[in-house]
PDB file of N, CA and C in Angstrom:
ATOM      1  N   UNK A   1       0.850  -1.177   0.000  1.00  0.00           N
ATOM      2  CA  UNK A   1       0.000   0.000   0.000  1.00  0.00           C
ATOM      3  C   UNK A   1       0.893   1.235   0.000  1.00  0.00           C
ATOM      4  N   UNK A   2       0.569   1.988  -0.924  1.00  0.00           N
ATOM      5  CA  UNK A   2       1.534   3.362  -0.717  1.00  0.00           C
ATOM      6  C   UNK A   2       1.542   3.686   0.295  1.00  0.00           C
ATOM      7  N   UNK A   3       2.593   5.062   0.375  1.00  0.00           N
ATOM      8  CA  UNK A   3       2.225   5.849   1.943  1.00  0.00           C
ATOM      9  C   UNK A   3       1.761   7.181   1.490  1.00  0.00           C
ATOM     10  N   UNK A   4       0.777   7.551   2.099  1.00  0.00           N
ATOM     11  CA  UNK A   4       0.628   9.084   1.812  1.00  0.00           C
ATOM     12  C   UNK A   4       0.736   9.880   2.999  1.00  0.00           C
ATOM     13  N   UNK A   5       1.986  11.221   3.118  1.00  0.00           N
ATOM     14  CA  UNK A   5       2.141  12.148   4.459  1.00  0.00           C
ATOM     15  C   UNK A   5       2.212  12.999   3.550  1.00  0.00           C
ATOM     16  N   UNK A   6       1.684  14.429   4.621  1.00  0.00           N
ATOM     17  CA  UNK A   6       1.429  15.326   4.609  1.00  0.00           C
ATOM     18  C   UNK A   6       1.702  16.001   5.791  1.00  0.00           C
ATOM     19  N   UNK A   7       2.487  17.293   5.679  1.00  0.00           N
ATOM     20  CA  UNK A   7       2.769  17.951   7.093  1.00  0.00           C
ATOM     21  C   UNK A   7       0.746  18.230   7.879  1.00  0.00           C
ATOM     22  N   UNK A   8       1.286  18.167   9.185  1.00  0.00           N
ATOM     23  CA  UNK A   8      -0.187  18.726   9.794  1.00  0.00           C
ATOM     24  C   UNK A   8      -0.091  19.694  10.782  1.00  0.00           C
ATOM     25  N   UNK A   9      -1.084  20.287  10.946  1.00  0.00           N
ATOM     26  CA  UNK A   9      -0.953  21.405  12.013  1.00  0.00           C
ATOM     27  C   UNK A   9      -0.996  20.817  13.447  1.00  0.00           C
ATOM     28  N   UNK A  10       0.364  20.805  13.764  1.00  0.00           N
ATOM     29  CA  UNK A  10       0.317  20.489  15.731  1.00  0.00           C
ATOM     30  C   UNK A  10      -0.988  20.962  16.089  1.00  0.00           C
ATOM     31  N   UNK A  11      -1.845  20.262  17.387  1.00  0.00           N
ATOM     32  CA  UNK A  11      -2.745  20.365  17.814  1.00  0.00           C
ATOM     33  C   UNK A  11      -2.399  21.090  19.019  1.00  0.00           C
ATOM     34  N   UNK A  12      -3.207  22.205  19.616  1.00  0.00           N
ATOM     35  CA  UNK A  12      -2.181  22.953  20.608  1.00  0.00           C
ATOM     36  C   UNK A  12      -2.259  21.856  21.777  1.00  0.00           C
ATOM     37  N   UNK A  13      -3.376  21.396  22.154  1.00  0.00           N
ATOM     38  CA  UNK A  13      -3.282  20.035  23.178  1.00  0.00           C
ATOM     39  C   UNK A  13      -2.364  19.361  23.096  1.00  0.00           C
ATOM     40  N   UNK A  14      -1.621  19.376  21.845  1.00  0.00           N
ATOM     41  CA  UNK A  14      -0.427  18.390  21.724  1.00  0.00           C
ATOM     42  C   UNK A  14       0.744  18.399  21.271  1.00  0.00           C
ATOM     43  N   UNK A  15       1.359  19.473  22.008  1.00  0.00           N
ATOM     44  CA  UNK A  15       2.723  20.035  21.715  1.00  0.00           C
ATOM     45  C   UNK A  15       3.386  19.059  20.877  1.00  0.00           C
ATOM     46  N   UNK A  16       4.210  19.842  19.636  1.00  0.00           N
ATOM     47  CA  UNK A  16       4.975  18.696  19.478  1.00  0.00           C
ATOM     48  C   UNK A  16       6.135  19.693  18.437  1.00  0.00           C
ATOM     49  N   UNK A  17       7.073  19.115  18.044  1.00  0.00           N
ATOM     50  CA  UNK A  17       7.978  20.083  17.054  1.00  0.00           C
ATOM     51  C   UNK A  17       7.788  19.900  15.631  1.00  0.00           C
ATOM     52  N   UNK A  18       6.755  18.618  15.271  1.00  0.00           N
ATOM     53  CA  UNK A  18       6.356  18.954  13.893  1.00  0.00           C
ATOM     54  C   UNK A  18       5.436  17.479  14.048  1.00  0.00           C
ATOM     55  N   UNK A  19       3.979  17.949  13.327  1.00  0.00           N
ATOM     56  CA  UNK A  19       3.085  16.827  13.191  1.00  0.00           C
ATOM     57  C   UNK A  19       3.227  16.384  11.565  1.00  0.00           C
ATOM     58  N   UNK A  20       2.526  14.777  11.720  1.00  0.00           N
ATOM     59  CA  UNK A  20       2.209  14.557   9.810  1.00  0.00           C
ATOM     60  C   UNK A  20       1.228  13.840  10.325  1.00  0.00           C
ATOM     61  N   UNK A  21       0.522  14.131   9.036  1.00  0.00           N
ATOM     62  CA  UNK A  21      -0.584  12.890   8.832  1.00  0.00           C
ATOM     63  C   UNK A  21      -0.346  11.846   8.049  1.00  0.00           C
ATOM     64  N   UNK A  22      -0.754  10.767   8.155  1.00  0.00           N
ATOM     65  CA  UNK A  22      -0.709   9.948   7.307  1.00  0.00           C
ATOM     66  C   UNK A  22      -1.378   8.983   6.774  1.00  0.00           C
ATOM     67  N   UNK A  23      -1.841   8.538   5.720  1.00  0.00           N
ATOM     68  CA  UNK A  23      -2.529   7.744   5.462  1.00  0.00           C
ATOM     69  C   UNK A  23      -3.882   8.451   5.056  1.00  0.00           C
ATOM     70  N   UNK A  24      -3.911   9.407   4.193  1.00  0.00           N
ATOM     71  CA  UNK A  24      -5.308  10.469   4.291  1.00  0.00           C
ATOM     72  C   UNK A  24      -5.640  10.990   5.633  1.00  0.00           C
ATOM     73  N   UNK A  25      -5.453  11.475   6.496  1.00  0.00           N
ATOM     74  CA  UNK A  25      -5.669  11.957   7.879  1.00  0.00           C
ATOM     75  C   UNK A  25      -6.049  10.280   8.333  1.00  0.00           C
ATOM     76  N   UNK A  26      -5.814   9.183   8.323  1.00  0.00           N
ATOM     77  CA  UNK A  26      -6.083   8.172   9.603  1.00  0.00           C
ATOM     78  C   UNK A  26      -4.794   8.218  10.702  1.00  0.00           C
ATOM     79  N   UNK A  27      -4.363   8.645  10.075  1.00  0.00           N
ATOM     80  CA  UNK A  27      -2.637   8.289  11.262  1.00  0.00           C
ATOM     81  C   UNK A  27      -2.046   9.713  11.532  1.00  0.00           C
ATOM     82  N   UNK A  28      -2.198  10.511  12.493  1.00  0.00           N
ATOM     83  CA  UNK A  28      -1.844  11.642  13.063  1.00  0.00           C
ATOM     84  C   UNK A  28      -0.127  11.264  13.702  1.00  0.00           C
ATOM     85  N   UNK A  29       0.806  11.262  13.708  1.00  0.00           N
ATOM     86  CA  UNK A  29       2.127  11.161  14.038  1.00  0.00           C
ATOM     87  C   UNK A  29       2.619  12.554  14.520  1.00  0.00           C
ATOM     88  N   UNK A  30       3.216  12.940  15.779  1.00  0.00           N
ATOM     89  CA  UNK A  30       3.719  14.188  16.426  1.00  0.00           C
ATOM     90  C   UNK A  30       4.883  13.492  17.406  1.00  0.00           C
ATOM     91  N   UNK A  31       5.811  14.292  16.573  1.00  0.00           N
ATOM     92  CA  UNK A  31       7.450  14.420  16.483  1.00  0.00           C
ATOM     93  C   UNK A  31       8.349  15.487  17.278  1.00  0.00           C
ATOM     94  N   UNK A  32       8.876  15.351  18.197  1.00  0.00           N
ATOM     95  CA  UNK A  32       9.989  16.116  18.739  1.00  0.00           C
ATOM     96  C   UNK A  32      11.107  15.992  18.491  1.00  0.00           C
ATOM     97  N   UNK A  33      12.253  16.808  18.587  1.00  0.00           N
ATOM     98  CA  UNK A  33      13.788  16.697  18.986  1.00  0.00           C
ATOM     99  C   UNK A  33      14.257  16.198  20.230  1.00  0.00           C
ATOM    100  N   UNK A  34      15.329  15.385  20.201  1.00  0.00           N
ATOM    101  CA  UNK A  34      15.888  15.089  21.405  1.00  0.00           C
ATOM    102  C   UNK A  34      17.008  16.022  21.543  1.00  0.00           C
ATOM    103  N   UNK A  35      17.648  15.781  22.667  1.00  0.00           N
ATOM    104  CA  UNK A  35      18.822  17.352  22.882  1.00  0.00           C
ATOM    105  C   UNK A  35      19.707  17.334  21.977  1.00  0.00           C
ATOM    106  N   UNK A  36      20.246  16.196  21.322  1.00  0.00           N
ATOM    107  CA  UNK A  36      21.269  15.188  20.349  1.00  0.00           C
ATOM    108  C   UNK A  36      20.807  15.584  19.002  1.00  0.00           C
ATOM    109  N   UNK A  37      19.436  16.490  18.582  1.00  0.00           N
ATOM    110  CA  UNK A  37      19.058  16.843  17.599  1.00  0.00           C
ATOM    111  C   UNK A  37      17.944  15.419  16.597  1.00  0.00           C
ATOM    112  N   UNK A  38      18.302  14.351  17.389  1.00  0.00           N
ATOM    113  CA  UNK A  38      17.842  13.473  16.606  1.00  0.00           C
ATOM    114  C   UNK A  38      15.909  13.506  16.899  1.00  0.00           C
ATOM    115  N   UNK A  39      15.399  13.052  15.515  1.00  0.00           N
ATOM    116  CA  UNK A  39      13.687  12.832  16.071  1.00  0.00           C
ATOM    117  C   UNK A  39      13.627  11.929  16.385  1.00  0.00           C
ATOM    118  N   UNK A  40      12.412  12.320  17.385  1.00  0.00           N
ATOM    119  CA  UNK A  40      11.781  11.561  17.969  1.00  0.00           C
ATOM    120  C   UNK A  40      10.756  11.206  18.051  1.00  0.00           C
ATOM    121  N   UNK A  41       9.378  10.506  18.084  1.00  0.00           N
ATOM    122  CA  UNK A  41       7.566  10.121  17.787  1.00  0.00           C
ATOM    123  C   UNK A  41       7.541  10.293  19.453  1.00  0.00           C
ATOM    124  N   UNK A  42       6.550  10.835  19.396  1.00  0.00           N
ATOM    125  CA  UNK A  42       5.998  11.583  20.758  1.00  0.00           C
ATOM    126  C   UNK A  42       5.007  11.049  20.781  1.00  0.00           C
ATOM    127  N   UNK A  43       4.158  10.749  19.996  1.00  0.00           N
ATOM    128  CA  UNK A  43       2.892  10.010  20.135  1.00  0.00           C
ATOM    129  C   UNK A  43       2.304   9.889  18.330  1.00  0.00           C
ATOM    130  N   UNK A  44       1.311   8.925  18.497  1.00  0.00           N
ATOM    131  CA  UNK A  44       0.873   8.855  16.892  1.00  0.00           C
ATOM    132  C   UNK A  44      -0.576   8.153  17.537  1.00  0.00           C
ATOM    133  N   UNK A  45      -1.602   8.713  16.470  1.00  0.00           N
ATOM    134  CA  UNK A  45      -2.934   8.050  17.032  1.00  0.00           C
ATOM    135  C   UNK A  45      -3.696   7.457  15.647  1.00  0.00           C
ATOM    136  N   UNK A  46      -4.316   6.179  15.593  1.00  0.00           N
ATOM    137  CA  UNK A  46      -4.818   6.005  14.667  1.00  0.00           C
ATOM    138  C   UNK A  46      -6.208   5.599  14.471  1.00  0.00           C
ATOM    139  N   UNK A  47      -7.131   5.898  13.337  1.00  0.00           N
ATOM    140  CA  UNK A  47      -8.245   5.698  13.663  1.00  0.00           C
ATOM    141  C   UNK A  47      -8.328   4.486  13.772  1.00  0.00           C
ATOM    142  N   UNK A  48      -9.761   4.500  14.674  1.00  0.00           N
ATOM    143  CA  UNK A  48      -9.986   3.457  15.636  1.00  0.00           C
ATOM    144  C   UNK A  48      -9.057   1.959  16.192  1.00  0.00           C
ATOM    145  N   UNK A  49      -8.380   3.184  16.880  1.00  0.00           N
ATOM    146  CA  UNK A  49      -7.381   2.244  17.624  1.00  0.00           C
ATOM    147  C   UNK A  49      -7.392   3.516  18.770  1.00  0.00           C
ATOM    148  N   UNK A  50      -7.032   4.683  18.477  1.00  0.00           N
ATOM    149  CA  UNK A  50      -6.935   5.622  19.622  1.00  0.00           C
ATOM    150  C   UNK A  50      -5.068   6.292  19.820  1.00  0.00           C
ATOM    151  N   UNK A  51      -4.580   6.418  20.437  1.00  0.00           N
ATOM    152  CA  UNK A  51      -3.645   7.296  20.445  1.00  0.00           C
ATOM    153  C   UNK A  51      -2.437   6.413  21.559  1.00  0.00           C
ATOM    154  N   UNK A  52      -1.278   6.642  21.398  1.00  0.00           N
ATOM    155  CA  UNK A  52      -0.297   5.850  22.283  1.00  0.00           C
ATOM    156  C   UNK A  52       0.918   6.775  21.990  1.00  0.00           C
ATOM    157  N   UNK A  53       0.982   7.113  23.216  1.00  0.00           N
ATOM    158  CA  UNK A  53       1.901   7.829  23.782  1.00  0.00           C
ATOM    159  C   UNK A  53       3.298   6.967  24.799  1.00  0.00           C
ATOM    160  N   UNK A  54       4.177   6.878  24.377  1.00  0.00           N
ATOM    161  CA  UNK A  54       5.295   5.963  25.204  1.00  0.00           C
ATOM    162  C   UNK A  54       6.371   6.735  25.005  1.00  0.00           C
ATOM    163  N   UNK A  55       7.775   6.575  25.704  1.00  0.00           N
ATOM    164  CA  UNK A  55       9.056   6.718  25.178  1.00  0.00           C
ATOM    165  C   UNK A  55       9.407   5.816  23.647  1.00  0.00           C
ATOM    166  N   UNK A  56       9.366   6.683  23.063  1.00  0.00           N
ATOM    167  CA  UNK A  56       9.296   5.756  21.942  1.00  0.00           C
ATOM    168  C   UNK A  56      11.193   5.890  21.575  1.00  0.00           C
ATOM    169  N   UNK A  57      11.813   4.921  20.678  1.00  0.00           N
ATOM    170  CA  UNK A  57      13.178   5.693  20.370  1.00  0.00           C
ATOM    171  C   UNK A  57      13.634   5.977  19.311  1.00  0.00           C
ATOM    172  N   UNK A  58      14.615   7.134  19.063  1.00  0.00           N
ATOM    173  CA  UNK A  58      14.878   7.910  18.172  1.00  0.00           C
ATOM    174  C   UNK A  58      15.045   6.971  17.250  1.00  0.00           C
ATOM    175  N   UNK A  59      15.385   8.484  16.025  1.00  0.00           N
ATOM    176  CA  UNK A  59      15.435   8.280  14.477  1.00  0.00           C
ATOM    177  C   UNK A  59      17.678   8.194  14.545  1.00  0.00           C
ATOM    178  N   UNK A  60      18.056   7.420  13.829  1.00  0.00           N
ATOM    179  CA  UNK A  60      19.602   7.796  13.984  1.00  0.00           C
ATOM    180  C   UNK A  60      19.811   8.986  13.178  1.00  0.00           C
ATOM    181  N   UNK A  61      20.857   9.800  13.617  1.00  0.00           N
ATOM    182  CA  UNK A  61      21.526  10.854  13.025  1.00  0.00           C
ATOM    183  C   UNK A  61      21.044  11.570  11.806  1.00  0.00           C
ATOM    184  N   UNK A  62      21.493  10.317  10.539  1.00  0.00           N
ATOM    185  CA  UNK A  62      21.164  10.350   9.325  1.00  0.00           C
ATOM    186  C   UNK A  62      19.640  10.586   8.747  1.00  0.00           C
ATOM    187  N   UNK A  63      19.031   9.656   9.679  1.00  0.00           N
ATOM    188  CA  UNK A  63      17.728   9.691   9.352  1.00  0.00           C
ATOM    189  C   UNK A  63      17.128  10.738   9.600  1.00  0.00           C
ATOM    190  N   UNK A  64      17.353  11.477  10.996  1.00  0.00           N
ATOM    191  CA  UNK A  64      16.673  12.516  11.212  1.00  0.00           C
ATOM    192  C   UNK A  64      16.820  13.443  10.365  1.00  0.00           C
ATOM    193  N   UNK A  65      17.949  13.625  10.144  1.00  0.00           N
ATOM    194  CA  UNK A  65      18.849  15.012   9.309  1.00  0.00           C
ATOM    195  C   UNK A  65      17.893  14.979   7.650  1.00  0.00           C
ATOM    196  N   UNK A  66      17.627  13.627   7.388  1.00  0.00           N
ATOM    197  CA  UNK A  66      16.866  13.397   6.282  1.00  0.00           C
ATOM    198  C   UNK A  66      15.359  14.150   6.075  1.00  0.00           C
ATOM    199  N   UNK A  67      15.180  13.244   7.380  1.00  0.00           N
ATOM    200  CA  UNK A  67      13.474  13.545   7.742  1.00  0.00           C
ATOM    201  C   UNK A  67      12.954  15.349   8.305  1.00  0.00           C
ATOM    202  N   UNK A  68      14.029  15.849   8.907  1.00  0.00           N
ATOM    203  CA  UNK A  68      13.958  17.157   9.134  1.00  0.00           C
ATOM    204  C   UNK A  68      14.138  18.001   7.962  1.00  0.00           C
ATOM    205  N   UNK A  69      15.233  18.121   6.762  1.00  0.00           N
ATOM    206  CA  UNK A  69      15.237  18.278   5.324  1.00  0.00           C
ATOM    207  C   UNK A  69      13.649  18.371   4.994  1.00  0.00           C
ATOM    208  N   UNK A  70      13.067  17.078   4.957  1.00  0.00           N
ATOM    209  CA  UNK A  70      11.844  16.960   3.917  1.00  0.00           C
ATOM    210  C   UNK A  70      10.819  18.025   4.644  1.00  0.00           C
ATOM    211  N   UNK A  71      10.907  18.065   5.664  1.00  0.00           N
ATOM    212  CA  UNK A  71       9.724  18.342   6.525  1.00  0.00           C
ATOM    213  C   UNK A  71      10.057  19.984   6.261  1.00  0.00           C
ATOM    214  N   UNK A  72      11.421  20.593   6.339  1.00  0.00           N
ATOM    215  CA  UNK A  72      11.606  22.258   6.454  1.00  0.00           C
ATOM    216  C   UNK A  72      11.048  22.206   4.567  1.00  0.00           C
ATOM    217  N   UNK A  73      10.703  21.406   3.654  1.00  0.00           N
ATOM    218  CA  UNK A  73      10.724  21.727   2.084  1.00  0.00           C
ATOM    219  C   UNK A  73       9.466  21.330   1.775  1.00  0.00           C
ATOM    220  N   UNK A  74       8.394  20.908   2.910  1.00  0.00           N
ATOM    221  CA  UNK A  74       7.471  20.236   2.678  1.00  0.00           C
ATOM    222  C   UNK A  74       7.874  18.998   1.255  1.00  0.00           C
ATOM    223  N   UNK A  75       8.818  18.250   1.458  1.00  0.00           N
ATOM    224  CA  UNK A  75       9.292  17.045   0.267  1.00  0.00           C
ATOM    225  C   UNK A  75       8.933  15.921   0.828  1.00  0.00           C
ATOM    226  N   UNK A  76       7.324  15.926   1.283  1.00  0.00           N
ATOM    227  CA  UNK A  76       7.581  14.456   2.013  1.00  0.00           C
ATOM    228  C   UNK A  76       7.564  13.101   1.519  1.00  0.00           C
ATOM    229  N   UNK A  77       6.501  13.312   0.248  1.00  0.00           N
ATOM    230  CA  UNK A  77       6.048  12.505  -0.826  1.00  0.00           C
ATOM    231  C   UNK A  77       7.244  11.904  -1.428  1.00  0.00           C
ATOM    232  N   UNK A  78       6.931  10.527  -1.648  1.00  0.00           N
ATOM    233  CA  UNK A  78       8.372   9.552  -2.005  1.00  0.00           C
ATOM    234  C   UNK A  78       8.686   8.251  -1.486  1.00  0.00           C
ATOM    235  N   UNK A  79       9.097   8.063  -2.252  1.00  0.00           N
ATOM    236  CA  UNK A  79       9.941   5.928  -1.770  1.00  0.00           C
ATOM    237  C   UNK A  79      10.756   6.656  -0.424  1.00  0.00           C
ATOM    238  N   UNK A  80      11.685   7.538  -0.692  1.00  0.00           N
ATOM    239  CA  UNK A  80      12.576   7.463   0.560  1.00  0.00           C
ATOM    240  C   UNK A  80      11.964   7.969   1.853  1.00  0.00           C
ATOM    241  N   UNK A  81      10.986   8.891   1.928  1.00  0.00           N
ATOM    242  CA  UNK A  81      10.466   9.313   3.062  1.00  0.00           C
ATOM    243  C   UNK A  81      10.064   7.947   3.458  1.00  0.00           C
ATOM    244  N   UNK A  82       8.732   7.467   2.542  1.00  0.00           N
ATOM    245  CA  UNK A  82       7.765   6.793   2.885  1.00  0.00           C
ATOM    246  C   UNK A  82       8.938   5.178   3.765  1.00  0.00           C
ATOM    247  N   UNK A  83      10.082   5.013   2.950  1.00  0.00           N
ATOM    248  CA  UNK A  83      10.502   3.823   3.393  1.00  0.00           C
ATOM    249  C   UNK A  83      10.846   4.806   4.704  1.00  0.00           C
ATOM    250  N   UNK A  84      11.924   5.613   4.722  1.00  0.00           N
ATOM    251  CA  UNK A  84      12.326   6.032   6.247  1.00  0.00           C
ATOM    252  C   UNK A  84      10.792   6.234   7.745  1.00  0.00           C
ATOM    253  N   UNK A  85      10.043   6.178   6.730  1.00  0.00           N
ATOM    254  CA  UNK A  85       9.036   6.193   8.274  1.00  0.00           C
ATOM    255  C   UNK A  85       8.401   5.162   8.729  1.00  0.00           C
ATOM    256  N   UNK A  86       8.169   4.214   7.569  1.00  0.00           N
ATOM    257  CA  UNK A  86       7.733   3.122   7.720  1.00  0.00           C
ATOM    258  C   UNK A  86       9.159   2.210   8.629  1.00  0.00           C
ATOM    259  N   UNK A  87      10.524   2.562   8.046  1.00  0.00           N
ATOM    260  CA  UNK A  87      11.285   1.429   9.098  1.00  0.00           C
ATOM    261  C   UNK A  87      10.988   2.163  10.445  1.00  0.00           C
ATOM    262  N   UNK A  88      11.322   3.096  10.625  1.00  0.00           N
ATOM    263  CA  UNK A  88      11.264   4.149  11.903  1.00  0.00           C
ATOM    264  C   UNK A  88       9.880   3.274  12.877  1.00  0.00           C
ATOM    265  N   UNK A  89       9.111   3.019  12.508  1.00  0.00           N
ATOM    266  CA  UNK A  89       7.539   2.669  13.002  1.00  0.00           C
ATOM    267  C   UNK A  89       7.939   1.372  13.099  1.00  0.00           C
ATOM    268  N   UNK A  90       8.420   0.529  11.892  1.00  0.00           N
ATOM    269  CA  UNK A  90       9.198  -1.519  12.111  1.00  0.00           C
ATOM    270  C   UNK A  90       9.758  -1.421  13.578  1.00  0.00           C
ATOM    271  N   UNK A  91      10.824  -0.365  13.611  1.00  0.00           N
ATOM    272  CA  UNK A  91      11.592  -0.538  14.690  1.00  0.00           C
ATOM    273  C   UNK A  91      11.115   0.113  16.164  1.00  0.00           C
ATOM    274  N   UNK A  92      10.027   0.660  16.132  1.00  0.00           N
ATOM    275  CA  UNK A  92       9.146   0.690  17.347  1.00  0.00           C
ATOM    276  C   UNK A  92       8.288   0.008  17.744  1.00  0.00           C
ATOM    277  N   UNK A  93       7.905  -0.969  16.540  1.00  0.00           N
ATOM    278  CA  UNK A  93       6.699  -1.909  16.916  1.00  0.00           C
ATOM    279  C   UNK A  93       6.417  -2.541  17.947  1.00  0.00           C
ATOM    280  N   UNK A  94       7.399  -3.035  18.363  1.00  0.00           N
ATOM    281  CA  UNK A  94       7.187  -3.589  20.081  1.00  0.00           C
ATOM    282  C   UNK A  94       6.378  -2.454  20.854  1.00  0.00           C
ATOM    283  N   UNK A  95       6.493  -1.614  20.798  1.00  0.00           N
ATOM    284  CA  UNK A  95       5.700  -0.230  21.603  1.00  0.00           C
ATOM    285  C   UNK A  95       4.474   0.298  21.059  1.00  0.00           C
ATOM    286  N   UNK A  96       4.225   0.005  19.824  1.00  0.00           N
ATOM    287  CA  UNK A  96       2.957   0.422  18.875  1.00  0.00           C
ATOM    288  C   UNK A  96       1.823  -0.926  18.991  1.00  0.00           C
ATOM    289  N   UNK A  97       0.842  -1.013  18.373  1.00  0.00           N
ATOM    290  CA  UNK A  97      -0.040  -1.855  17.914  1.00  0.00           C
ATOM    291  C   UNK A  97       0.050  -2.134  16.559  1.00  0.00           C
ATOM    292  N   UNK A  98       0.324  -3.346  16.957  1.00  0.00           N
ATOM    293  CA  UNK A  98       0.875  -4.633  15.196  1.00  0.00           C
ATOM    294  C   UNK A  98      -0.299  -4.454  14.216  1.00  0.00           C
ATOM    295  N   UNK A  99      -1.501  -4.707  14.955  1.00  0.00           N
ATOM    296  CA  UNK A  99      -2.703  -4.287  14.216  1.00  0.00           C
ATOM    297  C   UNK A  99      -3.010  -3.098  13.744  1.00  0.00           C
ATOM    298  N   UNK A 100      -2.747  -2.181  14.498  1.00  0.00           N
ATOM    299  CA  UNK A 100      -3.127  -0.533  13.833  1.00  0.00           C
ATOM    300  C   UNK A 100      -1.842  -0.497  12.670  1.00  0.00           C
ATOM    301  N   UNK A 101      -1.093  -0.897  13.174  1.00  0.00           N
ATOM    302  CA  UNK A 101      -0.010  -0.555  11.892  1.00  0.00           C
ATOM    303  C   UNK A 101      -0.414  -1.347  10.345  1.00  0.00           C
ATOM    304  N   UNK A 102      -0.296  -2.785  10.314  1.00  0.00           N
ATOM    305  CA  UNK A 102      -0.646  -3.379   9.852  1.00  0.00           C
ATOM    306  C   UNK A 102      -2.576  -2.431   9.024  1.00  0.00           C
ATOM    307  N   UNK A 103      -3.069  -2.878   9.968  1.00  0.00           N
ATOM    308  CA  UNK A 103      -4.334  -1.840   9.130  1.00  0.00           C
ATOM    309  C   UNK A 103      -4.257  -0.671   8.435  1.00  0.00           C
ATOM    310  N   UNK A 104      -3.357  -0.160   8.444  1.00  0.00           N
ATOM    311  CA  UNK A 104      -3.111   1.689   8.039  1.00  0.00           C
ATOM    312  C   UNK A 104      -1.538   1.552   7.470  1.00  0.00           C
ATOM    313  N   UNK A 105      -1.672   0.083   6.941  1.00  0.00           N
ATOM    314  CA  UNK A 105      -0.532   0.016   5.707  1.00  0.00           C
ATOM    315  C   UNK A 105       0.902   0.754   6.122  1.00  0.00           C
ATOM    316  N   UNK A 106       1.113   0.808   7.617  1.00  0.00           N
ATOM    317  CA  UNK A 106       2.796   1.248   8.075  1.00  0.00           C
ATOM    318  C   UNK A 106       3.563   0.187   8.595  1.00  0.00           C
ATOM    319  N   UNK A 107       3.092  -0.940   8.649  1.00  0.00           N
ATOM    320  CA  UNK A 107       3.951  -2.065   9.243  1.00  0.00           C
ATOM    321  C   UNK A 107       5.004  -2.908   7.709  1.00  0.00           C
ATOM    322  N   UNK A 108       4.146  -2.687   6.459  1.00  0.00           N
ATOM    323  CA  UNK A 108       4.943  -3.252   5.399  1.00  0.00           C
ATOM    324  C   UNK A 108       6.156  -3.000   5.351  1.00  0.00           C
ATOM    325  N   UNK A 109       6.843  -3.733   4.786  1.00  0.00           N
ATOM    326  CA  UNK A 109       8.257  -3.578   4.464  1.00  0.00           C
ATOM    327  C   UNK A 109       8.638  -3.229   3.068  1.00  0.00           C
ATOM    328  N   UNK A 110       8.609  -2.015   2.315  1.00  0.00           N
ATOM    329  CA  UNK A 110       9.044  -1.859   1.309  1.00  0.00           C
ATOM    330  C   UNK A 110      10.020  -1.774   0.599  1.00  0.00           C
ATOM    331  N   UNK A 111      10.403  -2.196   1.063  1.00  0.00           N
ATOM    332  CA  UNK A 111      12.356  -2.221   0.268  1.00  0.00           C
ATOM    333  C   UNK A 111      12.603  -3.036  -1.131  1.00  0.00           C
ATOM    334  N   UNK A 112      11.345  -4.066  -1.601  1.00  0.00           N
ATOM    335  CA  UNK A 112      11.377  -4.026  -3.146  1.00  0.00           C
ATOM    336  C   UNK A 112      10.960  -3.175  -3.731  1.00  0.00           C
ATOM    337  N   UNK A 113       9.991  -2.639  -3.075  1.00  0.00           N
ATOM    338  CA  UNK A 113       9.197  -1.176  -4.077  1.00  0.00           C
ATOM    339  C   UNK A 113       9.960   0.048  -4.410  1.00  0.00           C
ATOM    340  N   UNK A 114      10.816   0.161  -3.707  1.00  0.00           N
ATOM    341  CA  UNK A 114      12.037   1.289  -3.687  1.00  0.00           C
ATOM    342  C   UNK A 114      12.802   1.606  -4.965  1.00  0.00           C
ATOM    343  N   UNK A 115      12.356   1.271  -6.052  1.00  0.00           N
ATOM    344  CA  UNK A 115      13.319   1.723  -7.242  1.00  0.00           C
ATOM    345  C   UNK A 115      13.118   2.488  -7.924  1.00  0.00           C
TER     346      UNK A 115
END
């Protein structure tokens, strides 16, 4: 399933240093900095599943530096975003819901689709 993000407007209830939507507005994702500069998922809520908030853990170096790029150019659209958020979300899954991901097409692994 493709990915579709779009920057979103932080909710003031829900501080964050940059929101996206994803998936046509089903998947709300809100992102901070850590002191190290790297991002971080602060929380992500999806429809009907509801919202989960944990220590979730960072994006490495590279990635962030990537993902912060797209986000200051609004460039989010793409194989490389879409793969960098989708692993970002693989590698939190223990902390997320297998099912919400899986339902809202972020748990795939796209790395053949990438060309």
């Amino acid at each position: 399933m493709p990915l579709s993000i779009r920057l979103a407007q932080p909710e003031p209830s829900r501080p964050c240093r940059f929101a996206l939507s994803l998936q046509g507005d089903r998947v709300f994702a809100d992102f901070d900095l850590q002191t190290d500069g790297r991002v971080v998922l602060r929380r992500i809520s999806f429809d009907g599943h509801g919202c989960c908030e944990r220590p979730f853990r960072a994006l490495s170096g590279p990635a962030s530096a990537k993902l912060l790029q797209a986000v200051a150019h609004d460039a989010l659209e793409g194989p490389e975003i879409a793969h960098l958020l989708r692993s970002y979300l693989r590698e939190n899954a223990d902390l997320l819901w297998a099912d919400a991901l899986q339902e809202h097409g972020l748990g795939e692994d796209d790395s053949c689709t990438e060309n």
